[in-house]
PDB file of N, CA and C in Angstrom:
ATOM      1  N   UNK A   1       0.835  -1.167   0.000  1.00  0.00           N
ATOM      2  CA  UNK A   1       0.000   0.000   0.000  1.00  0.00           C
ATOM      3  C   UNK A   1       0.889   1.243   0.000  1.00  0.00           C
ATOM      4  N   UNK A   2       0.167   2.563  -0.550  1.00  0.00           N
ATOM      5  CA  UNK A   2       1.212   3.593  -0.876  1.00  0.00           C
ATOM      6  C   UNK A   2       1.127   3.959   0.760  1.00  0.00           C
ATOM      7  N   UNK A   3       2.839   4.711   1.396  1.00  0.00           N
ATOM      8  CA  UNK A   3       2.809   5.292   2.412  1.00  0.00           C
ATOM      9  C   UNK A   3       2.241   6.850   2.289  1.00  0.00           C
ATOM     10  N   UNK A   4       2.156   7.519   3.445  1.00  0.00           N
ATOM     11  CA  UNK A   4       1.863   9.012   3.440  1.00  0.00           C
ATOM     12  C   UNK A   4       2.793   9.181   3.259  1.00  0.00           C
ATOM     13  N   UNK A   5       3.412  10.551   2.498  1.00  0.00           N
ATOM     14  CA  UNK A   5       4.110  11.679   2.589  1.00  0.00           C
ATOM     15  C   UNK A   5       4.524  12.692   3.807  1.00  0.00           C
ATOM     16  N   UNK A   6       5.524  12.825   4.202  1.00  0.00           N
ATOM     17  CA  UNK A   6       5.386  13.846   5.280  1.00  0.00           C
ATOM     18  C   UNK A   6       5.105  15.457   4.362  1.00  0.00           C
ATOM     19  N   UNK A   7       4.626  16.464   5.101  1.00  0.00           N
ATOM     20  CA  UNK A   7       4.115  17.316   4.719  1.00  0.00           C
ATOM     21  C   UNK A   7       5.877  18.387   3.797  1.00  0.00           C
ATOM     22  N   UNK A   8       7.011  17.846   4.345  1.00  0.00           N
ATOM     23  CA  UNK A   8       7.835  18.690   4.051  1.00  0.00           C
ATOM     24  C   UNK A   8       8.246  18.075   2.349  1.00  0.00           C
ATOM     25  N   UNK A   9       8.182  16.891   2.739  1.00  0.00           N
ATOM     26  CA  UNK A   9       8.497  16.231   1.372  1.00  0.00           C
ATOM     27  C   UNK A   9       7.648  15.992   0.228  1.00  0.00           C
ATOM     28  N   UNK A  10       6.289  16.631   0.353  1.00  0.00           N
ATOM     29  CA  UNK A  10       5.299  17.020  -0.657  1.00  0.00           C
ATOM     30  C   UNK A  10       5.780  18.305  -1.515  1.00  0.00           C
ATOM     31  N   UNK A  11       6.695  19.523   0.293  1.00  0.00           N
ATOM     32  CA  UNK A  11       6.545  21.067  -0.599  1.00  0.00           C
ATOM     33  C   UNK A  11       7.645  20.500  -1.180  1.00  0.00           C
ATOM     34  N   UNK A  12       8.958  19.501  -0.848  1.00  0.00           N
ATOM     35  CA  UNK A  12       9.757  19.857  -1.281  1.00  0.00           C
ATOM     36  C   UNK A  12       9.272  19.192  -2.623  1.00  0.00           C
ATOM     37  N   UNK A  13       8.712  18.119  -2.992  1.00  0.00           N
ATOM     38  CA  UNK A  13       8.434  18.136  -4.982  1.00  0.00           C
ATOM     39  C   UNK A  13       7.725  18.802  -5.274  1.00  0.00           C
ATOM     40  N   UNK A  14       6.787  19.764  -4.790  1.00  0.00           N
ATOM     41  CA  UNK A  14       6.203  20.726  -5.316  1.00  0.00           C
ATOM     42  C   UNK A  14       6.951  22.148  -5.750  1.00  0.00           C
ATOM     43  N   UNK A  15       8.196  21.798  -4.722  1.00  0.00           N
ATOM     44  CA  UNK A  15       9.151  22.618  -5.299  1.00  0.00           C
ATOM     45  C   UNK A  15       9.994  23.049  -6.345  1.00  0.00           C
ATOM     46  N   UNK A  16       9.880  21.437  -6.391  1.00  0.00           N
ATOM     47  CA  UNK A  16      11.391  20.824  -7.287  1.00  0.00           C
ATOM     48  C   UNK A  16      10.757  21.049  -9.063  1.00  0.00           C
ATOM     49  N   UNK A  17       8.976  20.640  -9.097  1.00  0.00           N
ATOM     50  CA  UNK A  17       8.231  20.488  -9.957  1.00  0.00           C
ATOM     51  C   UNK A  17       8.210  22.118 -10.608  1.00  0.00           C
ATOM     52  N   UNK A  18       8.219  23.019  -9.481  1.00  0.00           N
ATOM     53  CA  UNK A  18       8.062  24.574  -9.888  1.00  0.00           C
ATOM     54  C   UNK A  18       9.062  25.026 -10.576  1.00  0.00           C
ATOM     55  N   UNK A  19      10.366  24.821  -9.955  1.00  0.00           N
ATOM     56  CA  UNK A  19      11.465  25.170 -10.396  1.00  0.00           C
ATOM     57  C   UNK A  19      11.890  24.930 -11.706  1.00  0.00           C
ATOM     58  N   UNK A  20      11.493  23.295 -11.703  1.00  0.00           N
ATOM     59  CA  UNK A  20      11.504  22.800 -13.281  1.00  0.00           C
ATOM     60  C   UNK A  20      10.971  23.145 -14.703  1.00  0.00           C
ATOM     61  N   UNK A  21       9.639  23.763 -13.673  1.00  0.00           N
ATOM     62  CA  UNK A  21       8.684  24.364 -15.055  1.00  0.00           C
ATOM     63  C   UNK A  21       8.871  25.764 -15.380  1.00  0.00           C
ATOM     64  N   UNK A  22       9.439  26.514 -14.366  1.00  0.00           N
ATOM     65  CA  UNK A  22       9.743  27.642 -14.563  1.00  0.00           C
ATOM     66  C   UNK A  22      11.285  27.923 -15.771  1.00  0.00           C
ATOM     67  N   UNK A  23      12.047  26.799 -15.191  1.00  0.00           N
ATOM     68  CA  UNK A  23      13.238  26.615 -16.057  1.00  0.00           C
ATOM     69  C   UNK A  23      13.165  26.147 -18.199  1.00  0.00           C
ATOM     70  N   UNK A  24      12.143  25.517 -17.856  1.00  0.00           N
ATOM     71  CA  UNK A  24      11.307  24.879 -18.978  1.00  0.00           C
ATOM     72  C   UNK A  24      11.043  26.019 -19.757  1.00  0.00           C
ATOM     73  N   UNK A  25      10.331  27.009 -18.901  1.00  0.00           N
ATOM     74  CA  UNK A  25       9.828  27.970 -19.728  1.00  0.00           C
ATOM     75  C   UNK A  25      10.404  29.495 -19.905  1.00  0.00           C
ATOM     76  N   UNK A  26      11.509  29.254 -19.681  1.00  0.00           N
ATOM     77  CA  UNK A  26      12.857  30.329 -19.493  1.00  0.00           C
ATOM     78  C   UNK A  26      13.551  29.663 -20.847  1.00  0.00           C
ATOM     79  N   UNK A  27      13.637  28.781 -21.274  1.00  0.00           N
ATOM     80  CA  UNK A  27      14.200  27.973 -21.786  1.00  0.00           C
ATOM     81  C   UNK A  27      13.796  28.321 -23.156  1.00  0.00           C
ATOM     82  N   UNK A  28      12.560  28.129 -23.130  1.00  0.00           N
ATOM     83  CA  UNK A  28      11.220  27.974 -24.153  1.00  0.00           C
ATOM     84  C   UNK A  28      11.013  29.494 -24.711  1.00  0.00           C
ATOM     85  N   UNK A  29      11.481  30.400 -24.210  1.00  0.00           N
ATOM     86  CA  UNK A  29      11.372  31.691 -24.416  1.00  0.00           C
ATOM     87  C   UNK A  29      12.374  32.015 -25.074  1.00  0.00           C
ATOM     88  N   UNK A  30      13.522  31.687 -24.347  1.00  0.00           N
ATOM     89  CA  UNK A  30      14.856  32.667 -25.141  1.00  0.00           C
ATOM     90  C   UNK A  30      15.049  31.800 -26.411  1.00  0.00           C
ATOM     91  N   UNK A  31      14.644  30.525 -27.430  1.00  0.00           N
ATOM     92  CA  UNK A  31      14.849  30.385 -27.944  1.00  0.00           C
ATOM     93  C   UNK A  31      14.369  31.019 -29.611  1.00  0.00           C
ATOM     94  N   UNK A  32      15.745  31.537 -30.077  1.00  0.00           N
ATOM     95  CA  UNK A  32      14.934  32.025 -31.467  1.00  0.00           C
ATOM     96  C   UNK A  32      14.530  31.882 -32.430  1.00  0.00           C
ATOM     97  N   UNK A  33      13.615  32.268 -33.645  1.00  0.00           N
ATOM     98  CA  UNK A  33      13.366  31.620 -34.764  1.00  0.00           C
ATOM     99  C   UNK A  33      14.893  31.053 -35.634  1.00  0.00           C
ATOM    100  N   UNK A  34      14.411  29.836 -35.995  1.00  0.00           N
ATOM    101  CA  UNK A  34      15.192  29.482 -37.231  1.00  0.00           C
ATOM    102  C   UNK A  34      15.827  30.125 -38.316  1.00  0.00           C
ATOM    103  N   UNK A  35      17.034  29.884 -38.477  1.00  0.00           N
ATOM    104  CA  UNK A  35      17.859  30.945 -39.385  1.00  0.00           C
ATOM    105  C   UNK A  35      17.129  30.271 -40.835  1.00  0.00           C
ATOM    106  N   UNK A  36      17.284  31.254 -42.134  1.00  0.00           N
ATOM    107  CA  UNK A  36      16.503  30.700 -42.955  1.00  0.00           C
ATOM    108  C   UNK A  36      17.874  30.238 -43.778  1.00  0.00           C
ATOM    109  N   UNK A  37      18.222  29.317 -44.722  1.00  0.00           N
ATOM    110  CA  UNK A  37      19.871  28.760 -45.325  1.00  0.00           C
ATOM    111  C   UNK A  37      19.601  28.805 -46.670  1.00  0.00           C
ATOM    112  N   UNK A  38      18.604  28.900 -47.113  1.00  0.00           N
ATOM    113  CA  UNK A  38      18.004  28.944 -48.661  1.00  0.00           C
ATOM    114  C   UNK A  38      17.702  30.219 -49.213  1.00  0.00           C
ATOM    115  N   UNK A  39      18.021  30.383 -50.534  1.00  0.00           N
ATOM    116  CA  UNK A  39      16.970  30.931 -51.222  1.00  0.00           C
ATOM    117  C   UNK A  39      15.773  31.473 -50.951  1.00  0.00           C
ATOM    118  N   UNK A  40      15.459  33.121 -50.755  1.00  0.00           N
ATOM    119  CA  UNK A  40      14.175  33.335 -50.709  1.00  0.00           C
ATOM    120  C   UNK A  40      13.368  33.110 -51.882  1.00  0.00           C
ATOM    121  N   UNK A  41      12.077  32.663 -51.465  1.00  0.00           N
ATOM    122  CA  UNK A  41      11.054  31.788 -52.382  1.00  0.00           C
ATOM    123  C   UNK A  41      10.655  32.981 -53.259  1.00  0.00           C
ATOM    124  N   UNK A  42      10.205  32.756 -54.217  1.00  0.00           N
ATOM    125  CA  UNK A  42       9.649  33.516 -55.357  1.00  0.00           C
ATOM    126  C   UNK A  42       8.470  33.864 -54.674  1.00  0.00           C
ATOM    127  N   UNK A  43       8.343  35.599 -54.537  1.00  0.00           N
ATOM    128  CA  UNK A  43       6.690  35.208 -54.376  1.00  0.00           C
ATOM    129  C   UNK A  43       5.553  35.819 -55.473  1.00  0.00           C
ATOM    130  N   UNK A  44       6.166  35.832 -56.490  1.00  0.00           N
ATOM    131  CA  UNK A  44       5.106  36.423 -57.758  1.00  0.00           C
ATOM    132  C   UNK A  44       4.732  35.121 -58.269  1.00  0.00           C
ATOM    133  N   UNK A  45       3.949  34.558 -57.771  1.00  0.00           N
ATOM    134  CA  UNK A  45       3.611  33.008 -58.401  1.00  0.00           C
ATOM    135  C   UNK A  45       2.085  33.289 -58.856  1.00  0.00           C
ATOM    136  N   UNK A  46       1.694  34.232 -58.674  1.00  0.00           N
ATOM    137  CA  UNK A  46      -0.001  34.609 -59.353  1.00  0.00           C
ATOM    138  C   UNK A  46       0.376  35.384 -60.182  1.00  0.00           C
ATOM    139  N   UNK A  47      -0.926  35.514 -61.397  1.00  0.00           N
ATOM    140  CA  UNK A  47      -0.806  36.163 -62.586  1.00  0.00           C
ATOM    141  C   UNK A  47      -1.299  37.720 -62.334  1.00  0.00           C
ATOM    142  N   UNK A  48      -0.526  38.752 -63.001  1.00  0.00           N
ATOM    143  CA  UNK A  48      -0.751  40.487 -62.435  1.00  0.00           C
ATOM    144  C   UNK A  48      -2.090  40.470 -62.764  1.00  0.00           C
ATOM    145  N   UNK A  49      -2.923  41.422 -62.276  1.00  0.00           N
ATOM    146  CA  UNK A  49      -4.146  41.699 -62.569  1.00  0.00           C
ATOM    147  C   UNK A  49      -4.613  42.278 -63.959  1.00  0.00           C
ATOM    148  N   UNK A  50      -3.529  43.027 -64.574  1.00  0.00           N
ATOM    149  CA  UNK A  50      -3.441  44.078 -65.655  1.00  0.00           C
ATOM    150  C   UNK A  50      -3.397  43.019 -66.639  1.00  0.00           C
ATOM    151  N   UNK A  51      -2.623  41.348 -66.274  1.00  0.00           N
ATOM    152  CA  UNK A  51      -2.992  40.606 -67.214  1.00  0.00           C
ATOM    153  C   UNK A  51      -4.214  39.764 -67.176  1.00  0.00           C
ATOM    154  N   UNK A  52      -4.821  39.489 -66.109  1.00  0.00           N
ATOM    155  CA  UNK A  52      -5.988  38.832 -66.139  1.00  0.00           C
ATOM    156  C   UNK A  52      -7.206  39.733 -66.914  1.00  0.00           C
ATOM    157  N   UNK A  53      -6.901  40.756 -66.380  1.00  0.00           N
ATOM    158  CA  UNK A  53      -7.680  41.174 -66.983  1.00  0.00           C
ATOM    159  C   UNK A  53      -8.406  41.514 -68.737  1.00  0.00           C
ATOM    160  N   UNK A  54      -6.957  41.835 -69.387  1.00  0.00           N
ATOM    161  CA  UNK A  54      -7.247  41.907 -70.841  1.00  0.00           C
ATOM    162  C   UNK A  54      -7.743  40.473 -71.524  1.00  0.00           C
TER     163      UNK A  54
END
């Protein structure tokens, strides 16, 4: 059967759990977008209007 917990050793993983997620999301923040290594993409891939139109 599971034992009790003493009350100190609950805060202390509630501690340990905080710390972790806080670190997680320190983490999760400073990271920056992806450098781009290619070729920027073409972006005139639709036909001008001045030609759809005639």
């Amino acid at each position: 059967m599971l034992e009790r917990l003493r009350a100190t050793e609950r805060y202390a993983r509630g501690f340990a759990a905080a710390v972790t997620a806080v670190a997680a999301l320190v983490l999760a923040a400073n990271t920056g977008p992806a450098e781009a290594t290619g070729p920027e993409p073409d972006r005139r891939t639709t036909t001008p209007v001045e030609a759809a139109v005639r």
